[in-house]
N, C-alpha and C. Protein backbone atom coordinates (compact mmCIF):
# COMPACT_ATOMS: atom_id res chain seq x y z
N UNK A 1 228.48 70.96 54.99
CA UNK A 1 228.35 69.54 54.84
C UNK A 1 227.50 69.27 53.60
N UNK A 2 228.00 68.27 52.84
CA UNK A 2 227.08 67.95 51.81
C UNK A 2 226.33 67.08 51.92
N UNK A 3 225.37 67.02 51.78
CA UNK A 3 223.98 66.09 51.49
C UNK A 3 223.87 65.52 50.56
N UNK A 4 224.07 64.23 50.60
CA UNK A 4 223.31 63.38 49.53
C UNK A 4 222.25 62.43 49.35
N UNK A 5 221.27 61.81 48.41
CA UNK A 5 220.35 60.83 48.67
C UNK A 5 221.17 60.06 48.53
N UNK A 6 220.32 59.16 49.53
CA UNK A 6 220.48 57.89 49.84
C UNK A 6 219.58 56.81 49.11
N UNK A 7 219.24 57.33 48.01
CA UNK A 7 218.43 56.26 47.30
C UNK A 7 218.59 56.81 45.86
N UNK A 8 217.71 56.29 44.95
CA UNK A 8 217.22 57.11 43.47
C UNK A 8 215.97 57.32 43.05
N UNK A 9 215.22 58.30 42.76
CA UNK A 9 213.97 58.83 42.97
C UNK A 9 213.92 60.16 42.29
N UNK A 10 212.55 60.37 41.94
CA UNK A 10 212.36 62.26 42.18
C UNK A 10 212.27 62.90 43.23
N UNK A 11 212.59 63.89 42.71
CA UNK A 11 212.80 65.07 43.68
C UNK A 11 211.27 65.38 43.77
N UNK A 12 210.21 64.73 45.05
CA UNK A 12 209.03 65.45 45.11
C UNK A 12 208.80 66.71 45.14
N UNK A 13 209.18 67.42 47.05
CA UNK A 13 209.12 68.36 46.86
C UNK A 13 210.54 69.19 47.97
N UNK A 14 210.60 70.01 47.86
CA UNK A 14 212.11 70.99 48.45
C UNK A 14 211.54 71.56 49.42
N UNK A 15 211.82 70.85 50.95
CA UNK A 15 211.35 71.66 52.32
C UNK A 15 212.15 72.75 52.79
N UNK A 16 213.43 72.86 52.10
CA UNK A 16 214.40 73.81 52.63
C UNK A 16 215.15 74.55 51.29
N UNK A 17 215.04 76.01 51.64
CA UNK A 17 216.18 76.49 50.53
C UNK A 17 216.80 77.58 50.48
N UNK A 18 218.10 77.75 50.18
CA UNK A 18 218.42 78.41 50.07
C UNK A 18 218.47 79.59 51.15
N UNK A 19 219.09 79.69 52.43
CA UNK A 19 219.38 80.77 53.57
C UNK A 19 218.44 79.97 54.37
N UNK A 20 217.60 79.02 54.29
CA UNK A 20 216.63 78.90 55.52
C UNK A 20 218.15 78.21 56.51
N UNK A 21 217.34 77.99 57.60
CA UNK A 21 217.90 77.55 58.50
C UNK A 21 217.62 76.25 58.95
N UNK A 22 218.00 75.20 59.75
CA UNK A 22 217.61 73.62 59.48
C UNK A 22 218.32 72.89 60.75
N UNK A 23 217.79 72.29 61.60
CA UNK A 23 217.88 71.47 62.78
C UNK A 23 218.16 69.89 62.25
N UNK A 24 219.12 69.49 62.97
CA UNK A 24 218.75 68.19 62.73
C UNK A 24 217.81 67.56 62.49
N UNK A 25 217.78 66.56 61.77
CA UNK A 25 216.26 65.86 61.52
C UNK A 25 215.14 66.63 60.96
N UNK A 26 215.05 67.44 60.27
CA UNK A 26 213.98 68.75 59.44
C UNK A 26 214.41 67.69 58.17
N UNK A 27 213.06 67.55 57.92
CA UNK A 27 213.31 67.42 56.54
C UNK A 27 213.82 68.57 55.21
N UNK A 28 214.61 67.86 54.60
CA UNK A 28 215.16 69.04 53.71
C UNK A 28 214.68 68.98 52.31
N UNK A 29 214.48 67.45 52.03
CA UNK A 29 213.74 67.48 50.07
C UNK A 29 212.83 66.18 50.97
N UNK A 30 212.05 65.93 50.28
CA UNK A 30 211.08 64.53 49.87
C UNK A 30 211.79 63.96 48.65
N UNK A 31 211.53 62.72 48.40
CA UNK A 31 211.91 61.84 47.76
C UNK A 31 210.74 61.08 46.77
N UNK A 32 210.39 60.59 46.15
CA UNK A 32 209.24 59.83 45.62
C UNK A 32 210.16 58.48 44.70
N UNK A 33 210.07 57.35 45.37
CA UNK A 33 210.56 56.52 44.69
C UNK A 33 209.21 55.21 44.93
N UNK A 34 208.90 54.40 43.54
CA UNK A 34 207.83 53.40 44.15
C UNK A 34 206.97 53.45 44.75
N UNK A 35 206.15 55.10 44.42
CA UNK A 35 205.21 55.54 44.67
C UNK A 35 205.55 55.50 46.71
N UNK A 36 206.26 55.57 46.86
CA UNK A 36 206.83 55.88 48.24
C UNK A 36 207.23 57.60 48.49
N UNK A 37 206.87 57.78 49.87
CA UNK A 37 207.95 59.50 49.76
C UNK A 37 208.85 58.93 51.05
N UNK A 38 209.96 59.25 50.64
CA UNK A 38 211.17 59.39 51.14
C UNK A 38 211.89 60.91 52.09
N UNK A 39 212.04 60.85 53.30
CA UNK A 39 212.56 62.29 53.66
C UNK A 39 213.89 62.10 53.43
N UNK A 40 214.63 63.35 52.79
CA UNK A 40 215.81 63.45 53.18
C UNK A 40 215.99 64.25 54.30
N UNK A 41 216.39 63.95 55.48
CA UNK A 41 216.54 65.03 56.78
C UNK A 41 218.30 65.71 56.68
N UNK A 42 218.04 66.50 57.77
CA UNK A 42 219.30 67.63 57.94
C UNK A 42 220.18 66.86 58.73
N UNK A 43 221.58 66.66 58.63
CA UNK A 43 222.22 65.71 59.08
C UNK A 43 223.01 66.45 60.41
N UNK A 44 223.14 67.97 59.96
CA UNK A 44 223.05 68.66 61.26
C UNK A 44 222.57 70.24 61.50
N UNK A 45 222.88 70.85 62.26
CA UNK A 45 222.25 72.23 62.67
C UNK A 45 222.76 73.29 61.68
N UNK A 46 222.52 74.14 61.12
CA UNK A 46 223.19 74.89 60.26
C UNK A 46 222.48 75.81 59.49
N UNK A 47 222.89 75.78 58.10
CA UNK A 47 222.04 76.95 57.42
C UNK A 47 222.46 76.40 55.74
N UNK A 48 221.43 76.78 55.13
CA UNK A 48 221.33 76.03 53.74
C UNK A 48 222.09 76.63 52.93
N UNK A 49 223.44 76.33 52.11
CA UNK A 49 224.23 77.40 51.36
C UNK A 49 223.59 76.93 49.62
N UNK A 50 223.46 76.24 49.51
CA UNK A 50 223.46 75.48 47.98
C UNK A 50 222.33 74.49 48.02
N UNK A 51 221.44 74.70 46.97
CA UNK A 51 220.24 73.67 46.76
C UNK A 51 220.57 73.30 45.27
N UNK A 52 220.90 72.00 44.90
CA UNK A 52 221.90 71.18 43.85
C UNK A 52 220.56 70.42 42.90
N UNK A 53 219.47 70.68 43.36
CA UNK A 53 217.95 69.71 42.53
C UNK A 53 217.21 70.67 42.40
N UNK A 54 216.30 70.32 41.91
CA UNK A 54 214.87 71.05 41.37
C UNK A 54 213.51 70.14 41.35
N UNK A 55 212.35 70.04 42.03
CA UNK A 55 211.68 69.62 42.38
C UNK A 55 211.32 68.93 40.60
N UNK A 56 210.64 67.68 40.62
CA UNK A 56 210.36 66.99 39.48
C UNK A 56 212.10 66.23 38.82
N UNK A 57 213.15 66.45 39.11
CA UNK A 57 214.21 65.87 39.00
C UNK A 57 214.78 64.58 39.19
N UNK A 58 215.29 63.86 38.29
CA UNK A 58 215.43 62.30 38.43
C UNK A 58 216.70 62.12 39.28
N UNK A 59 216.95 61.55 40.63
CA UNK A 59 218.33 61.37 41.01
C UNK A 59 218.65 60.16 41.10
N UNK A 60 220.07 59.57 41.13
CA UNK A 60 220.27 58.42 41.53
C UNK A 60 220.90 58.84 43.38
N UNK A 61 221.32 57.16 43.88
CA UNK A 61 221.95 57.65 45.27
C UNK A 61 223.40 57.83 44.44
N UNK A 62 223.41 58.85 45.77
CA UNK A 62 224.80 59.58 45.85
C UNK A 62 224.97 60.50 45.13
N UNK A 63 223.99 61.09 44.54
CA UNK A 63 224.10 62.42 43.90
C UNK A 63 223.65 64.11 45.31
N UNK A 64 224.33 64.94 44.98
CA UNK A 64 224.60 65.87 45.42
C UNK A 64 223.25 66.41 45.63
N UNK A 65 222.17 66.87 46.94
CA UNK A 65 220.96 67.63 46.92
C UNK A 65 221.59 68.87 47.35
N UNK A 66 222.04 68.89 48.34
CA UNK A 66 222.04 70.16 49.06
C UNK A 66 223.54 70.15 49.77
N UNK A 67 224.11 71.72 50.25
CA UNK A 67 224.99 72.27 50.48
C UNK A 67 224.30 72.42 52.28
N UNK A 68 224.68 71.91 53.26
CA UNK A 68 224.51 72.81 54.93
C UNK A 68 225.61 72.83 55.41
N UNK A 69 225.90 74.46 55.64
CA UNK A 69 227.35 75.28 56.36
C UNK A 69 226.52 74.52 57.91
N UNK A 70 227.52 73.89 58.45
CA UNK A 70 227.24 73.42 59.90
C UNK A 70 227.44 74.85 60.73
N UNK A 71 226.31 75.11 61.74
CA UNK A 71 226.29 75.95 62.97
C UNK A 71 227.73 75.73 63.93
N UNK A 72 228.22 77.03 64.52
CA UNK A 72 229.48 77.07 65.06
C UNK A 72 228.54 76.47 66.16
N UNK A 73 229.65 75.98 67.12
CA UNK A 73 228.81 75.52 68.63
C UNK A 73 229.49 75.93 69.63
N UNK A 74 230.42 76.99 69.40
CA UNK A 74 231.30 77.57 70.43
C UNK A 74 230.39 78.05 71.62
């Protein structure tokens, strides 16, 4: 599943990367917009294939953060 922000901001800081693993609702990046931090959370259970930012990075919404292969639930 791909992840995207939902806003436009820097990339504060990267809670997840690359092989970690991630529960719903884990935050996955922070956000810093308007001296605000923003979570981006895990939209579901899975495992991190692709991290698409780099902390200090300008995004708009709808740009691409992160790659999560969804957990089988068989």
């Amino acid at each position: 599943m791909k992840v995207h922000s939902t806003m436009s901001g820097s990339v504060w800081r990267i809670e997840k990367r690359k092989s970690h693993s991630v529960r719903v609702g884990e935050n996955l990046v922070i956000l810093e917009s308007m001296k605000m931090e923003i979570p981006i959370e895990a939209p579901v259970n899975g495992m991190v294939t692709d991290v698409s930012v780099s902390e200090g990075d300008f995004i708009q919404e709808g740009d691409l953060i992160m790659t999560v292969e969804e957990e089988d639930n068989e």
